[in-house]
PDB file of N, CA and C in Angstrom:
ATOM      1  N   UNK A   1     -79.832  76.312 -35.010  1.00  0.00           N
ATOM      2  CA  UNK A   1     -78.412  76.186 -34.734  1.00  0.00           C
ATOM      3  C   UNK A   1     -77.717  77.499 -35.077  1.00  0.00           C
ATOM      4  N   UNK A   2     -76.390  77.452 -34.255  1.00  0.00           N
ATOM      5  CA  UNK A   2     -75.917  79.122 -34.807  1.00  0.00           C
ATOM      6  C   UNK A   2     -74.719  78.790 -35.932  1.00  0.00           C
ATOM      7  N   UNK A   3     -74.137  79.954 -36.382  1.00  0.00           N
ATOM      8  CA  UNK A   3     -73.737  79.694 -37.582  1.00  0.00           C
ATOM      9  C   UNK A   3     -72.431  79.305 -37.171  1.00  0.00           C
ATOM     10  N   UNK A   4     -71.924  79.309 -35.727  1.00  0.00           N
ATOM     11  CA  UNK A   4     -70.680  78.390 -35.246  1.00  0.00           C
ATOM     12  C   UNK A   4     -71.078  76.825 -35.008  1.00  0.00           C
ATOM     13  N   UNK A   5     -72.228  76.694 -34.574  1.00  0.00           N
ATOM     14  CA  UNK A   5     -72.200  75.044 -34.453  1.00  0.00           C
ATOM     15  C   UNK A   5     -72.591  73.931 -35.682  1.00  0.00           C
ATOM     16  N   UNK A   6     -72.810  75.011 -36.865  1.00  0.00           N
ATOM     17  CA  UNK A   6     -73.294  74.419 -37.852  1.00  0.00           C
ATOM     18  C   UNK A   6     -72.140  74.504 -38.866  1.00  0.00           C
ATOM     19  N   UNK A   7     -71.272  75.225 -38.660  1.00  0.00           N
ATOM     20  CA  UNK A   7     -69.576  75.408 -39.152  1.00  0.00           C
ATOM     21  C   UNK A   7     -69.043  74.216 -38.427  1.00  0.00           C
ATOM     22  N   UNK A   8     -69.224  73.662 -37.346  1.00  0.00           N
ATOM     23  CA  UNK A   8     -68.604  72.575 -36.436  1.00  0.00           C
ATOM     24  C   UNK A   8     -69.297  71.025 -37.157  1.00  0.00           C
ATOM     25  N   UNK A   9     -70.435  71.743 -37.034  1.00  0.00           N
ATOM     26  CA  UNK A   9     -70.844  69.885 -37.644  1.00  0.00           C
ATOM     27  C   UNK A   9     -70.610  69.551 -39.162  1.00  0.00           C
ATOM     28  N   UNK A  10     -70.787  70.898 -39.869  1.00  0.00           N
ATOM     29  CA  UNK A  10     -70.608  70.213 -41.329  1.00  0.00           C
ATOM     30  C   UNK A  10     -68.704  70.095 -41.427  1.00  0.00           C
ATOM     31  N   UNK A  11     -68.393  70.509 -40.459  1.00  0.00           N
ATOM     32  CA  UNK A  11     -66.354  70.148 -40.559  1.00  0.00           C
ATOM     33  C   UNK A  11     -66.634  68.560 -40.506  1.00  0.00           C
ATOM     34  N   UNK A  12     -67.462  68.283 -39.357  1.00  0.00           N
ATOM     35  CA  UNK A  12     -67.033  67.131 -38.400  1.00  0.00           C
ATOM     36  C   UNK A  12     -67.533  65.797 -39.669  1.00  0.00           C
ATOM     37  N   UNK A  13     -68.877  65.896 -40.015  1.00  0.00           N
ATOM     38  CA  UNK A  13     -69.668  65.594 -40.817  1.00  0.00           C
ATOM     39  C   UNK A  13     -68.414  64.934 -42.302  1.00  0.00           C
ATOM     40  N   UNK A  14     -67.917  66.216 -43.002  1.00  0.00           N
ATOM     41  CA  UNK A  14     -67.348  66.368 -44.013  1.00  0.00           C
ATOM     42  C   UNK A  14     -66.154  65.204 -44.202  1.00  0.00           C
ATOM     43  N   UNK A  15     -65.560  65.575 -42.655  1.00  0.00           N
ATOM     44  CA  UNK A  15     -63.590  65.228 -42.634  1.00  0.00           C
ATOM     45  C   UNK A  15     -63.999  63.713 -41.389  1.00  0.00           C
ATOM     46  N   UNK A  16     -65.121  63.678 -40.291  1.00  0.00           N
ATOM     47  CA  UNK A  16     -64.909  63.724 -38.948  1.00  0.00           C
ATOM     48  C   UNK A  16     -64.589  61.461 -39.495  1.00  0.00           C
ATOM     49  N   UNK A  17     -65.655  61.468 -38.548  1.00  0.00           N
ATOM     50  CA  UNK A  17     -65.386  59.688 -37.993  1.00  0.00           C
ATOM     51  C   UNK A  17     -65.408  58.883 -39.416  1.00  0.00           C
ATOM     52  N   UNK A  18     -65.854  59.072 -40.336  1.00  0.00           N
ATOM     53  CA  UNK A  18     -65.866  58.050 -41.512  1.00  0.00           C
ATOM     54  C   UNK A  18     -64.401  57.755 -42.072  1.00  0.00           C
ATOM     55  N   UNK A  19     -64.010  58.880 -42.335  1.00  0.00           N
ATOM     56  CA  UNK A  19     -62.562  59.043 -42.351  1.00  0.00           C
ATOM     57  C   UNK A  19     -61.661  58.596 -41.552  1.00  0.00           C
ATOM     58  N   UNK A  20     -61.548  58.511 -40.507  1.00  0.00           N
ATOM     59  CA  UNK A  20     -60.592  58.066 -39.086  1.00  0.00           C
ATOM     60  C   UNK A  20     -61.300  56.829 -38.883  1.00  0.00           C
ATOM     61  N   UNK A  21     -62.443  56.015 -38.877  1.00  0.00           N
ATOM     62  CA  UNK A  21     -62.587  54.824 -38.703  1.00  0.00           C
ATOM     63  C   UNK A  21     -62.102  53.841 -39.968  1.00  0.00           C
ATOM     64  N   UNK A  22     -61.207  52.683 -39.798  1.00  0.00           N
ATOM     65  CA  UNK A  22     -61.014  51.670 -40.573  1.00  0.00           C
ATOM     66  C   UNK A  22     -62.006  50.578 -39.799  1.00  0.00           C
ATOM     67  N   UNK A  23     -63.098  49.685 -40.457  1.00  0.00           N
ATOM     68  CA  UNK A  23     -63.637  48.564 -39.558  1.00  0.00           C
ATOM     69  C   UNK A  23     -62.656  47.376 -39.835  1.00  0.00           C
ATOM     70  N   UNK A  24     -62.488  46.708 -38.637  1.00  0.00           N
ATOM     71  CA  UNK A  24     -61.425  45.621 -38.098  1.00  0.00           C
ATOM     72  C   UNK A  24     -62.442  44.437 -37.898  1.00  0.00           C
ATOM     73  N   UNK A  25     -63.280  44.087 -38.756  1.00  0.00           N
ATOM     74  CA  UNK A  25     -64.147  42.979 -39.014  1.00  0.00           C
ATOM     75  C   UNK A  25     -63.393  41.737 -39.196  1.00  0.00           C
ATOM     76  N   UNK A  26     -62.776  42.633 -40.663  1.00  0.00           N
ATOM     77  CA  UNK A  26     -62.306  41.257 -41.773  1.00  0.00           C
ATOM     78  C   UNK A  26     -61.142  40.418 -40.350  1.00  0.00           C
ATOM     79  N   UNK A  27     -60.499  40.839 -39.490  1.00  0.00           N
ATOM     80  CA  UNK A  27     -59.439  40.743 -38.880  1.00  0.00           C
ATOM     81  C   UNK A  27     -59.852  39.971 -38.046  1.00  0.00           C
ATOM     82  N   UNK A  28     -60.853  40.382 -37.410  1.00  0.00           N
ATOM     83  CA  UNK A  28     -61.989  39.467 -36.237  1.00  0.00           C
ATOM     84  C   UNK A  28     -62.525  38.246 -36.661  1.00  0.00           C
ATOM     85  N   UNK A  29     -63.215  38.076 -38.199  1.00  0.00           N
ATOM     86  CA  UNK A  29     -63.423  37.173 -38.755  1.00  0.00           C
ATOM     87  C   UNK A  29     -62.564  36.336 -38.973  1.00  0.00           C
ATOM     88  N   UNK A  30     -61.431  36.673 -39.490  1.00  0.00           N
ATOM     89  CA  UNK A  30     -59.652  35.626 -39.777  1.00  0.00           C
ATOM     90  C   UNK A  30     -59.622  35.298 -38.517  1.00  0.00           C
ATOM     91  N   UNK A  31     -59.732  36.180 -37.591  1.00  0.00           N
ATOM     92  CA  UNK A  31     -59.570  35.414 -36.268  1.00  0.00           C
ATOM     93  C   UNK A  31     -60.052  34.201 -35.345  1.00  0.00           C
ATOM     94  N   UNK A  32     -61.320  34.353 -35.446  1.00  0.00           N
ATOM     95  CA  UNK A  32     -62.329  33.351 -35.367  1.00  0.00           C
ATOM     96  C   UNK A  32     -62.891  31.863 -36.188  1.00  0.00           C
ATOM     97  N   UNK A  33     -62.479  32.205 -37.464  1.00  0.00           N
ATOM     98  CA  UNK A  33     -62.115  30.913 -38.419  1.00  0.00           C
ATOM     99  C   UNK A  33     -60.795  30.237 -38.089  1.00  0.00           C
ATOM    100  N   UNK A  34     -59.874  31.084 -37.794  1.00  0.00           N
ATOM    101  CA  UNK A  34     -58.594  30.233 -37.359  1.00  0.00           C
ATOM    102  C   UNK A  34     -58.654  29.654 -36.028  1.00  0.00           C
ATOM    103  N   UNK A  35     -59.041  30.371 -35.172  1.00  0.00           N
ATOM    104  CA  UNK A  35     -59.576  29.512 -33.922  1.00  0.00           C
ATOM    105  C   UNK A  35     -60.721  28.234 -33.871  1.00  0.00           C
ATOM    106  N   UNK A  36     -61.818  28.629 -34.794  1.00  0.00           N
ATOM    107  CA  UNK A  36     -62.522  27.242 -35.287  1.00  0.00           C
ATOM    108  C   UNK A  36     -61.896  26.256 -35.835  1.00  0.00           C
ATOM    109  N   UNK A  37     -60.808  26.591 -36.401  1.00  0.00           N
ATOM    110  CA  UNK A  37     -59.982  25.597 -37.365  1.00  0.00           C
ATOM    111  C   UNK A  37     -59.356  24.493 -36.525  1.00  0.00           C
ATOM    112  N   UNK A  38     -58.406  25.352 -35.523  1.00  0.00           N
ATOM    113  CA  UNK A  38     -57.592  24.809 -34.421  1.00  0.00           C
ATOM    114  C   UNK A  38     -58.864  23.895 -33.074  1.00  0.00           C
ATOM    115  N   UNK A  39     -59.497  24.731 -33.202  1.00  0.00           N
ATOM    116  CA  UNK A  39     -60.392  23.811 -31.880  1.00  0.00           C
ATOM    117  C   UNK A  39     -60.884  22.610 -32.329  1.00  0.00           C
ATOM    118  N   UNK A  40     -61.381  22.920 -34.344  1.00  0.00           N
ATOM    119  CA  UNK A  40     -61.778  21.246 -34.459  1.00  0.00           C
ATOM    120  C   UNK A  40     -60.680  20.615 -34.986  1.00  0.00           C
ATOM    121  N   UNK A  41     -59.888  20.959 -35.096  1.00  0.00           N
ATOM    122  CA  UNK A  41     -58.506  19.774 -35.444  1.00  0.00           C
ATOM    123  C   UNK A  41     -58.442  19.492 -34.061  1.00  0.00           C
ATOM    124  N   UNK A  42     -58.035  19.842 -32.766  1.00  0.00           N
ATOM    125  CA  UNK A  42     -57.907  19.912 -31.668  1.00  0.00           C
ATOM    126  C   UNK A  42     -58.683  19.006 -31.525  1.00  0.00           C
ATOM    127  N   UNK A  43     -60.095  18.973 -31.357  1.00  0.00           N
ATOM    128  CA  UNK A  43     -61.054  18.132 -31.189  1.00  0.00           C
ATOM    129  C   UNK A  43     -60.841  16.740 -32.022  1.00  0.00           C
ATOM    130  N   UNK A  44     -60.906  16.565 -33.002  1.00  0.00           N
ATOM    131  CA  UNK A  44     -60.493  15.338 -34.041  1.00  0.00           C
ATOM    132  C   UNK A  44     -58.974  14.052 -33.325  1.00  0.00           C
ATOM    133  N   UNK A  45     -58.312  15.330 -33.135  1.00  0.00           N
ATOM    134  CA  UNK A  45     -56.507  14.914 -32.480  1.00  0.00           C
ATOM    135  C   UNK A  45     -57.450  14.304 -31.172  1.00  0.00           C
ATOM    136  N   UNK A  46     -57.966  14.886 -30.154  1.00  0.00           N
ATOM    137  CA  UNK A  46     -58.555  14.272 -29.018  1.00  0.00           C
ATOM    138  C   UNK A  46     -59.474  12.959 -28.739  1.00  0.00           C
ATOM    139  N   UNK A  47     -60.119  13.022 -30.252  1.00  0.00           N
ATOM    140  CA  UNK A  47     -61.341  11.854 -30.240  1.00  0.00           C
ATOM    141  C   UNK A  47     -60.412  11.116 -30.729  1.00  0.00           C
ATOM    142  N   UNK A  48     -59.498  10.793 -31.286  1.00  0.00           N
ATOM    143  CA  UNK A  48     -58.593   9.712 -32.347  1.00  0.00           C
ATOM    144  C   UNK A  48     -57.640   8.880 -30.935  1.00  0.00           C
ATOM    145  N   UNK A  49     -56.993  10.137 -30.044  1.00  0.00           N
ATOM    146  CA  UNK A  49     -56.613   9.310 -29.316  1.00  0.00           C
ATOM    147  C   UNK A  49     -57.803   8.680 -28.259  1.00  0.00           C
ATOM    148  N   UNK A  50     -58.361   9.064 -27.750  1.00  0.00           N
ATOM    149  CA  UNK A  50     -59.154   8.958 -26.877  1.00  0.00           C
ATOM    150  C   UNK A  50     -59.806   7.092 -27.245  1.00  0.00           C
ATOM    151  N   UNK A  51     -60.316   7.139 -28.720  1.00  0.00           N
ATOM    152  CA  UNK A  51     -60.529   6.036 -29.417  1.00  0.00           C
ATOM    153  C   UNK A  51     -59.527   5.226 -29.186  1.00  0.00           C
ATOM    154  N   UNK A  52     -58.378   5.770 -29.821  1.00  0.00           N
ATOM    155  CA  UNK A  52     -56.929   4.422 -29.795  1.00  0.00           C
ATOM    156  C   UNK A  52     -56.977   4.081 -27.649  1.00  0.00           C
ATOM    157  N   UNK A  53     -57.247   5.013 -27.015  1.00  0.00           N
ATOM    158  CA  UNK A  53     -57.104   4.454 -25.314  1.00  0.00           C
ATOM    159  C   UNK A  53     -58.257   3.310 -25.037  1.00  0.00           C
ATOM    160  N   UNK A  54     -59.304   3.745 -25.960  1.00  0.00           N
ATOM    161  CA  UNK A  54     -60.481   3.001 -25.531  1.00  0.00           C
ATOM    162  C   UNK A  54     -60.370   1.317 -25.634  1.00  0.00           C
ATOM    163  N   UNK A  55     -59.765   1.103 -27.506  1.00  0.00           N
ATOM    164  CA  UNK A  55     -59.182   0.384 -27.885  1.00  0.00           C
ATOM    165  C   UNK A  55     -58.136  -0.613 -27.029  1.00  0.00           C
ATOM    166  N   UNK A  56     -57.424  -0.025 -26.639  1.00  0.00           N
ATOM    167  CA  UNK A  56     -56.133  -0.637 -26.027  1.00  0.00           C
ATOM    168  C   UNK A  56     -57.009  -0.994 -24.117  1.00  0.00           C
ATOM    169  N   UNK A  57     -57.739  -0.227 -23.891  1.00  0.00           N
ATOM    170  CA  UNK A  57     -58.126  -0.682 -22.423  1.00  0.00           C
ATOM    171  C   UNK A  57     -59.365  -2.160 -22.870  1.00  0.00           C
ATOM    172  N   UNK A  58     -59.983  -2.154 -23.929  1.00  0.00           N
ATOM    173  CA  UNK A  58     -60.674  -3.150 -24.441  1.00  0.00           C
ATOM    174  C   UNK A  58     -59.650  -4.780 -24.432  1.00  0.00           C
ATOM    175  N   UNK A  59     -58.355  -4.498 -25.335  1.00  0.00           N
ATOM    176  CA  UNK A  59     -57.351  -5.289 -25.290  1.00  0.00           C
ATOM    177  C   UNK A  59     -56.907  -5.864 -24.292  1.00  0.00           C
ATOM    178  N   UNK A  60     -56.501  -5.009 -23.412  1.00  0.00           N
ATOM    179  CA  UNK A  60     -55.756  -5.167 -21.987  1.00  0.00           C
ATOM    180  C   UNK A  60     -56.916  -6.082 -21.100  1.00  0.00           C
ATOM    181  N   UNK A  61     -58.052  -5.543 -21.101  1.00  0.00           N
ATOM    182  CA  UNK A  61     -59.146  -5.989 -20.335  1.00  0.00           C
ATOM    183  C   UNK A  61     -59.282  -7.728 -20.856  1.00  0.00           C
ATOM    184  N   UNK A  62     -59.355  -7.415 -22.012  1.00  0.00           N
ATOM    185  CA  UNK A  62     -59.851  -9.193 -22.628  1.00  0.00           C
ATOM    186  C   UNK A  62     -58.223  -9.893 -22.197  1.00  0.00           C
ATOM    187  N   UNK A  63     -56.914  -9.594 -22.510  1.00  0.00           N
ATOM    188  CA  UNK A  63     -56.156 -10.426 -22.227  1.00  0.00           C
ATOM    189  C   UNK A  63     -56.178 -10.761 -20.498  1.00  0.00           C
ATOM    190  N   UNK A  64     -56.284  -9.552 -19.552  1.00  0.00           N
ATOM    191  CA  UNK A  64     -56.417 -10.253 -18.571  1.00  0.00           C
ATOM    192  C   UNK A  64     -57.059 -11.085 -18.295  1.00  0.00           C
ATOM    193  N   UNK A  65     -58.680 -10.598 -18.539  1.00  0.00           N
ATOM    194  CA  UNK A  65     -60.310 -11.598 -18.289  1.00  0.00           C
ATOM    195  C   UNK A  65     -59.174 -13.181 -18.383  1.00  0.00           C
ATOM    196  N   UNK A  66     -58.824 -13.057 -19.711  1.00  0.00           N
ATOM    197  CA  UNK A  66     -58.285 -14.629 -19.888  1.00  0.00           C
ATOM    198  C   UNK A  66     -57.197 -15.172 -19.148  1.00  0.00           C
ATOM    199  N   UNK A  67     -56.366 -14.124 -18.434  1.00  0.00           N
ATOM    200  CA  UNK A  67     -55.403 -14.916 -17.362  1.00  0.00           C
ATOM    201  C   UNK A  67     -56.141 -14.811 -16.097  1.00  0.00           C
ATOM    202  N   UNK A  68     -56.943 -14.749 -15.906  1.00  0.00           N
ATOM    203  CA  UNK A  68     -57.781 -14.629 -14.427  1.00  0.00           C
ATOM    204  C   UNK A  68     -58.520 -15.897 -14.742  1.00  0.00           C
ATOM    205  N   UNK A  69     -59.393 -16.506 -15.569  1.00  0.00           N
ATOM    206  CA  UNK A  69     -59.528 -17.063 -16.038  1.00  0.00           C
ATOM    207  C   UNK A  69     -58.636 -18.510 -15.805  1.00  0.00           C
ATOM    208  N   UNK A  70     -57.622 -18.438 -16.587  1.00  0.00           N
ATOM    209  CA  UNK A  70     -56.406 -19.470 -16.753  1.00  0.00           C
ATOM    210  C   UNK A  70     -56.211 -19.651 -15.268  1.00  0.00           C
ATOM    211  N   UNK A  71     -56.003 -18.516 -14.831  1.00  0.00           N
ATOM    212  CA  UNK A  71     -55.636 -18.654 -13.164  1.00  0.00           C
ATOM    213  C   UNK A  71     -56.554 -19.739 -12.350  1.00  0.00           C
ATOM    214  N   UNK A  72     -57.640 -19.050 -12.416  1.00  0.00           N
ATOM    215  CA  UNK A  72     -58.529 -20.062 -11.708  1.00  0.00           C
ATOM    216  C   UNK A  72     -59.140 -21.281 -12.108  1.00  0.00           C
ATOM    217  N   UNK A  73     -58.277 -22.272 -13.718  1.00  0.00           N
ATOM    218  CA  UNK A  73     -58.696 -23.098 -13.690  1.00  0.00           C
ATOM    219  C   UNK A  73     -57.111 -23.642 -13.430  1.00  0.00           C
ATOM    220  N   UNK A  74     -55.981 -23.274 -13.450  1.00  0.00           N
ATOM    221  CA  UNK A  74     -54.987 -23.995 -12.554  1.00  0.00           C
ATOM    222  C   UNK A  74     -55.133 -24.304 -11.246  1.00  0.00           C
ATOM    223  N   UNK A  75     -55.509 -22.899 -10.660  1.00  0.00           N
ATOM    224  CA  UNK A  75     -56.107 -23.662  -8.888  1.00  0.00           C
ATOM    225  C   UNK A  75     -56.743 -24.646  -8.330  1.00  0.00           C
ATOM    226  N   UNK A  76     -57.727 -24.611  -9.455  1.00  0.00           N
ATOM    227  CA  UNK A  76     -58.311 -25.672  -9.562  1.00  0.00           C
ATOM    228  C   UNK A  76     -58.141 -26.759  -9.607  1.00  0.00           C
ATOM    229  N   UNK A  77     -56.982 -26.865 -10.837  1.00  0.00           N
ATOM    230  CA  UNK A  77     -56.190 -28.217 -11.241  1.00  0.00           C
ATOM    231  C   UNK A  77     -55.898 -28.333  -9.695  1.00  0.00           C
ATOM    232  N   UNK A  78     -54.862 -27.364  -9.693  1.00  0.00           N
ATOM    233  CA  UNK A  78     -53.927 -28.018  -8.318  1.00  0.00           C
ATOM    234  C   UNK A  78     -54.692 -28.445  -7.163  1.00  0.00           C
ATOM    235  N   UNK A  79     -55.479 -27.688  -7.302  1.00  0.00           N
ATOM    236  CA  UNK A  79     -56.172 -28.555  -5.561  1.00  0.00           C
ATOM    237  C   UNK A  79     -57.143 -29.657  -5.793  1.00  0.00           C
ATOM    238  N   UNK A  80     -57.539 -30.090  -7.215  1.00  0.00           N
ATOM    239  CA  UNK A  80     -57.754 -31.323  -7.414  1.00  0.00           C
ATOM    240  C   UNK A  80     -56.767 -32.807  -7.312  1.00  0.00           C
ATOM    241  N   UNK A  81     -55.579 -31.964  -7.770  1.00  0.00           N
ATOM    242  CA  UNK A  81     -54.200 -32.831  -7.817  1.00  0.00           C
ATOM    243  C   UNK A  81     -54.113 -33.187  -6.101  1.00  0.00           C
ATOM    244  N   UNK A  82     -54.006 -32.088  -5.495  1.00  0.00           N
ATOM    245  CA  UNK A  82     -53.723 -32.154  -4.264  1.00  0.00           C
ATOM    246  C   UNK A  82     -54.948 -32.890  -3.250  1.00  0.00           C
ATOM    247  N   UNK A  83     -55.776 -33.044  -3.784  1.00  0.00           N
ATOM    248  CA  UNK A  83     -56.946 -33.712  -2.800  1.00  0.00           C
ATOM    249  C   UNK A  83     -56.545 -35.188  -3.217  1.00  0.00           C
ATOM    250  N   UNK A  84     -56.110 -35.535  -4.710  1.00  0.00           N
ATOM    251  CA  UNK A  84     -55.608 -36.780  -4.857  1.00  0.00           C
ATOM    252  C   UNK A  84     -54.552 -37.362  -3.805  1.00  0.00           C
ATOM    253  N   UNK A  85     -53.351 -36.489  -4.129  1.00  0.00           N
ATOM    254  CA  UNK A  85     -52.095 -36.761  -3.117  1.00  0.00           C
ATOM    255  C   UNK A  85     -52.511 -37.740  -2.058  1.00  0.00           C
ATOM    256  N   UNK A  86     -53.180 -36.702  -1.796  1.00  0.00           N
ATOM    257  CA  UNK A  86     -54.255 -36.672  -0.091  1.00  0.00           C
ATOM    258  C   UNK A  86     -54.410 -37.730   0.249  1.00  0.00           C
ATOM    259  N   UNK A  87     -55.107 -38.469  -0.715  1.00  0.00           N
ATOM    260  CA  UNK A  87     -56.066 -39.414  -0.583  1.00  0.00           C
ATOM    261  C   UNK A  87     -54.992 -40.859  -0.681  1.00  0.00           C
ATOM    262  N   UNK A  88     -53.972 -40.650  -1.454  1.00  0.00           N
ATOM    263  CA  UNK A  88     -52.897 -41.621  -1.989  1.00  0.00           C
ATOM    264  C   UNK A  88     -52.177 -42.010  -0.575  1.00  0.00           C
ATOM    265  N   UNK A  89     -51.914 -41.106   0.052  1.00  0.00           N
ATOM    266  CA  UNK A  89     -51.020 -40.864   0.910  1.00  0.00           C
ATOM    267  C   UNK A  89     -51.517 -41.581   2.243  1.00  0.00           C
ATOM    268  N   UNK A  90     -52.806 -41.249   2.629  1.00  0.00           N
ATOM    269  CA  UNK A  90     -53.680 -41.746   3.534  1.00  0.00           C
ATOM    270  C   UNK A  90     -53.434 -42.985   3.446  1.00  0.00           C
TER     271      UNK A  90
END
């Protein structure tokens, strides 16, 4: 090396990138824990309702089953009633 490029590297060496770099880790890391934080609360908030919908379509489902149900043993009634009439009337 000549005695200019070896004046250049021990400057660069001495003063150069160690000095002028700060690492932005710790910042990246805060960053990424707070985003884990939020996605599983996020996630938790989603399964809780999701549960309470499941819940309530379970509810809804059984009270109808039972008026469909009810339904078709009134029809029943009635067109038993009504085959009586029928028959009275005759």
């Amino acid at each position: 090396l000549s005695a200019a490029d070896r004046d250049m590297m021990s400057a660069f060496l001495s003063t150069g990138a160690s000095a002028q770099y700060v690492p932005q880790s710790g910042q990246i890391v805060g960053i990424l824990k707070q985003m884990h934080d939020t996605m599983k609360q996020d996630l938790a908030d989603l399964t809780a309702a999701e549960e309470a919908a499941i819940k309530n379509f379970e509810e809804l489902s059984a009270a109808k089953t039972k008026e469909i149900e009810a339904g078709g043993a009134a029809i029943e009634a009635k067109t038993e009633r009504k085959g009586k009439v029928g028959l009275l009337i005759v």
